[in-house]
C-alpha atoms as a PDB file:
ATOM      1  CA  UNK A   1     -14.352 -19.218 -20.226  1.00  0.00           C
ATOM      2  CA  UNK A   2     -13.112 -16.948 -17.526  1.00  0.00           C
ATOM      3  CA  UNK A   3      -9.558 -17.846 -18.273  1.00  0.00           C
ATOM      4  CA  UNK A   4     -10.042 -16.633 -21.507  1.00  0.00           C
ATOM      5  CA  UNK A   5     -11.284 -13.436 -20.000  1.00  0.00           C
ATOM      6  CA  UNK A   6      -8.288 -12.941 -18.082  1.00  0.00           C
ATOM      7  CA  UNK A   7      -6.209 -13.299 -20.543  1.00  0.00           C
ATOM      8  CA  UNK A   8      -7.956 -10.738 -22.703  1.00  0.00           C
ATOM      9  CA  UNK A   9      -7.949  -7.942 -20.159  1.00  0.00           C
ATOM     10  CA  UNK A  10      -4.690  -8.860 -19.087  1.00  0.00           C
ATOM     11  CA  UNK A  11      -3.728  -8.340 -22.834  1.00  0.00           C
ATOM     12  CA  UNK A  12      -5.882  -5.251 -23.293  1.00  0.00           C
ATOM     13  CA  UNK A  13      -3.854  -4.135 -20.121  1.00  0.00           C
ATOM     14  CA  UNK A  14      -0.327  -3.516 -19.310  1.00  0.00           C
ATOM     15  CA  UNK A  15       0.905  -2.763 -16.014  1.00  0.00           C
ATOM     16  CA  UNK A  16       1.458   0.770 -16.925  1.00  0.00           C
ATOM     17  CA  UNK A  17      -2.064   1.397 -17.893  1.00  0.00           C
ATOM     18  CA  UNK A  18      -3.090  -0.085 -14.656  1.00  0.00           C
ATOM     19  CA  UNK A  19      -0.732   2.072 -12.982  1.00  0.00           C
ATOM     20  CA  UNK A  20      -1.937   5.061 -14.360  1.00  0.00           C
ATOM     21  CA  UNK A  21      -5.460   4.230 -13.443  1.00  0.00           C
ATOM     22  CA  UNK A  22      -5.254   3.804  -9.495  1.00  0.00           C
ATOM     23  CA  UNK A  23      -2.934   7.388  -9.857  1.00  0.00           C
ATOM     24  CA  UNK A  24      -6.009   9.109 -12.032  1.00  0.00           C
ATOM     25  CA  UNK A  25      -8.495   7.777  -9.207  1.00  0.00           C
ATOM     26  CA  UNK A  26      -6.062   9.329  -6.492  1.00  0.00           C
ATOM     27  CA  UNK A  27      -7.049  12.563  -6.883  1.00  0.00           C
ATOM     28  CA  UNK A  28     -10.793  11.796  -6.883  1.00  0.00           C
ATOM     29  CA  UNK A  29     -10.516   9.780  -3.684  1.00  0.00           C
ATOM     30  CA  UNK A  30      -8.916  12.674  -2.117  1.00  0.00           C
ATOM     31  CA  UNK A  31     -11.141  14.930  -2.442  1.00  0.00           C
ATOM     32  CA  UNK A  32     -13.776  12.584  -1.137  1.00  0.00           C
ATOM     33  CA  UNK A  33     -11.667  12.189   2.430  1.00  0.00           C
ATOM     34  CA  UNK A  34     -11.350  15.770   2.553  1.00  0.00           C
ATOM     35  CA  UNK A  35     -15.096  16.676   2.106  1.00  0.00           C
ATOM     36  CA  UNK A  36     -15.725  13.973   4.639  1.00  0.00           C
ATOM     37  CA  UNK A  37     -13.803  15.921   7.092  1.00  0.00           C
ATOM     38  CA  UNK A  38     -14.834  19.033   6.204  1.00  0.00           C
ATOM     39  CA  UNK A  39     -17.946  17.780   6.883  1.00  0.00           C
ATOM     40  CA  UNK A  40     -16.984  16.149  10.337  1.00  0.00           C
ATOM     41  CA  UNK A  41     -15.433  19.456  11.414  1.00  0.00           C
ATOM     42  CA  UNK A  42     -18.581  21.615  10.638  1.00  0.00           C
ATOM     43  CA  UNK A  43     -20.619  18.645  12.840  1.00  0.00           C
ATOM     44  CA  UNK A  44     -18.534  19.443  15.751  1.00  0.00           C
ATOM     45  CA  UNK A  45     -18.830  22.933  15.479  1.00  0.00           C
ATOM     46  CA  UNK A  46     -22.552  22.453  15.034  1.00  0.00           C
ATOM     47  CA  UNK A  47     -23.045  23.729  11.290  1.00  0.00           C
ATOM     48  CA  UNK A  48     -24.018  20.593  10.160  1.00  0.00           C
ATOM     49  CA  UNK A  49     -26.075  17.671  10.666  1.00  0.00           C
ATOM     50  CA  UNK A  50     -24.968  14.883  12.578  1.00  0.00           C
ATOM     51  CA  UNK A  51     -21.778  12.949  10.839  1.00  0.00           C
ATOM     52  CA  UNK A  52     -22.182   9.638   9.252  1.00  0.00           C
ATOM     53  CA  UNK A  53     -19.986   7.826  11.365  1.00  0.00           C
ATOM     54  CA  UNK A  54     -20.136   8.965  15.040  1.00  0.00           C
ATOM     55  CA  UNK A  55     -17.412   6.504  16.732  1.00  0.00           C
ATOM     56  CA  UNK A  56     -14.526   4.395  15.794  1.00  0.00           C
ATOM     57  CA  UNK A  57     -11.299   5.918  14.117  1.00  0.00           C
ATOM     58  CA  UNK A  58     -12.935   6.966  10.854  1.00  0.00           C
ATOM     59  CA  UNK A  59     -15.484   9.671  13.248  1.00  0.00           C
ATOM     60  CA  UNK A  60     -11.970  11.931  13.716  1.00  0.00           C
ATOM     61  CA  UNK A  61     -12.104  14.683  11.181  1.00  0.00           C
ATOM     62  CA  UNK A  62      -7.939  14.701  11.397  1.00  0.00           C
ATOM     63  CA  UNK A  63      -8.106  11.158   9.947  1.00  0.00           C
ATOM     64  CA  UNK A  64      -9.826  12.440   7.136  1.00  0.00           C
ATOM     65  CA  UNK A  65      -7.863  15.174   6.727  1.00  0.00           C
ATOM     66  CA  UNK A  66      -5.095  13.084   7.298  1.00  0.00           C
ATOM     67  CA  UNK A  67      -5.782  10.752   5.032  1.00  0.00           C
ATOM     68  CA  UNK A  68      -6.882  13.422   1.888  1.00  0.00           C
ATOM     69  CA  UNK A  69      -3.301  15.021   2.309  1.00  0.00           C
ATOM     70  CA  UNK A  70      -1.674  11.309   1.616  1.00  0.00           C
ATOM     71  CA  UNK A  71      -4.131  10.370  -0.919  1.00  0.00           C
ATOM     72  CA  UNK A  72      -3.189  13.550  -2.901  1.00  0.00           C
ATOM     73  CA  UNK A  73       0.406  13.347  -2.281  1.00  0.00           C
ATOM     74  CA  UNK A  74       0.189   9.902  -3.602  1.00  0.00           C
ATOM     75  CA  UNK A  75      -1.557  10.811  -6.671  1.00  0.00           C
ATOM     76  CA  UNK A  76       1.007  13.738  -7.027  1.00  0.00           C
ATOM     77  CA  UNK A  77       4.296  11.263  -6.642  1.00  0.00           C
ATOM     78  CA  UNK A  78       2.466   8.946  -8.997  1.00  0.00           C
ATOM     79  CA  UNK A  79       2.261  11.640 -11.823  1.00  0.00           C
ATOM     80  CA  UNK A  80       5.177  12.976 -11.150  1.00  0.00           C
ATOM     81  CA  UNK A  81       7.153   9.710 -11.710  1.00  0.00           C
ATOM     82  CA  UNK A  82       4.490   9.190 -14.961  1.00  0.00           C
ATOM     83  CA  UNK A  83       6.292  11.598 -16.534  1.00  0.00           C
ATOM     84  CA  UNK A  84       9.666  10.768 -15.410  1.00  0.00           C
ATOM     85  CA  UNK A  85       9.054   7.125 -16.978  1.00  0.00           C
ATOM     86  CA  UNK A  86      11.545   6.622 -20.225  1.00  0.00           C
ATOM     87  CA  UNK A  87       9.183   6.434 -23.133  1.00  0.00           C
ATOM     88  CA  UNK A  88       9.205   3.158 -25.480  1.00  0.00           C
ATOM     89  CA  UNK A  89       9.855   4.284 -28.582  1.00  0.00           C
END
């Protein structure tokens, strides 16, 4: 039963469809990092309530910034090279 399942959505999906589905989720997931330290930064300022996470390596508002400037940069490679890709005809 599941291997027939697997083989479905494996037929349903190519690797390029995949592909283009972690680069459309890029852009959401960078957005999220950068609100997150947005929202860190106005905590330490004292604008905001209290951040969610208040120690460890994620309680750094850089690392979130950090980490929304890859995330979009990623999504913006992955696009980029979208387009680039040689189309089947």
């Amino acid at each position: 039963m599941l291997d027939r399942t697997l083989k479905a959505a494996r037929a349903a999906l190519d690797e390029q469809q995949i592909a283009n589905m972690f680069v459309a989720f890029l852009t959401p997931a960078s957005l999220i990092a950068l609100v997150l330290g947005l929202w860190r930064l106005t905590a330490d300022v004292g604008w905001t309530e209290a951040f969610v996470i208040s120690s460890g390596f994620f309680s750094h508002w850089q690392v979130w910034i950090a980490l929304a400037i890859a995330l979009k940069s990623l999504a913006t490679w992955g696009a980029a090279g979208r387009t680039r890709a040689p189309k089947n005809i």
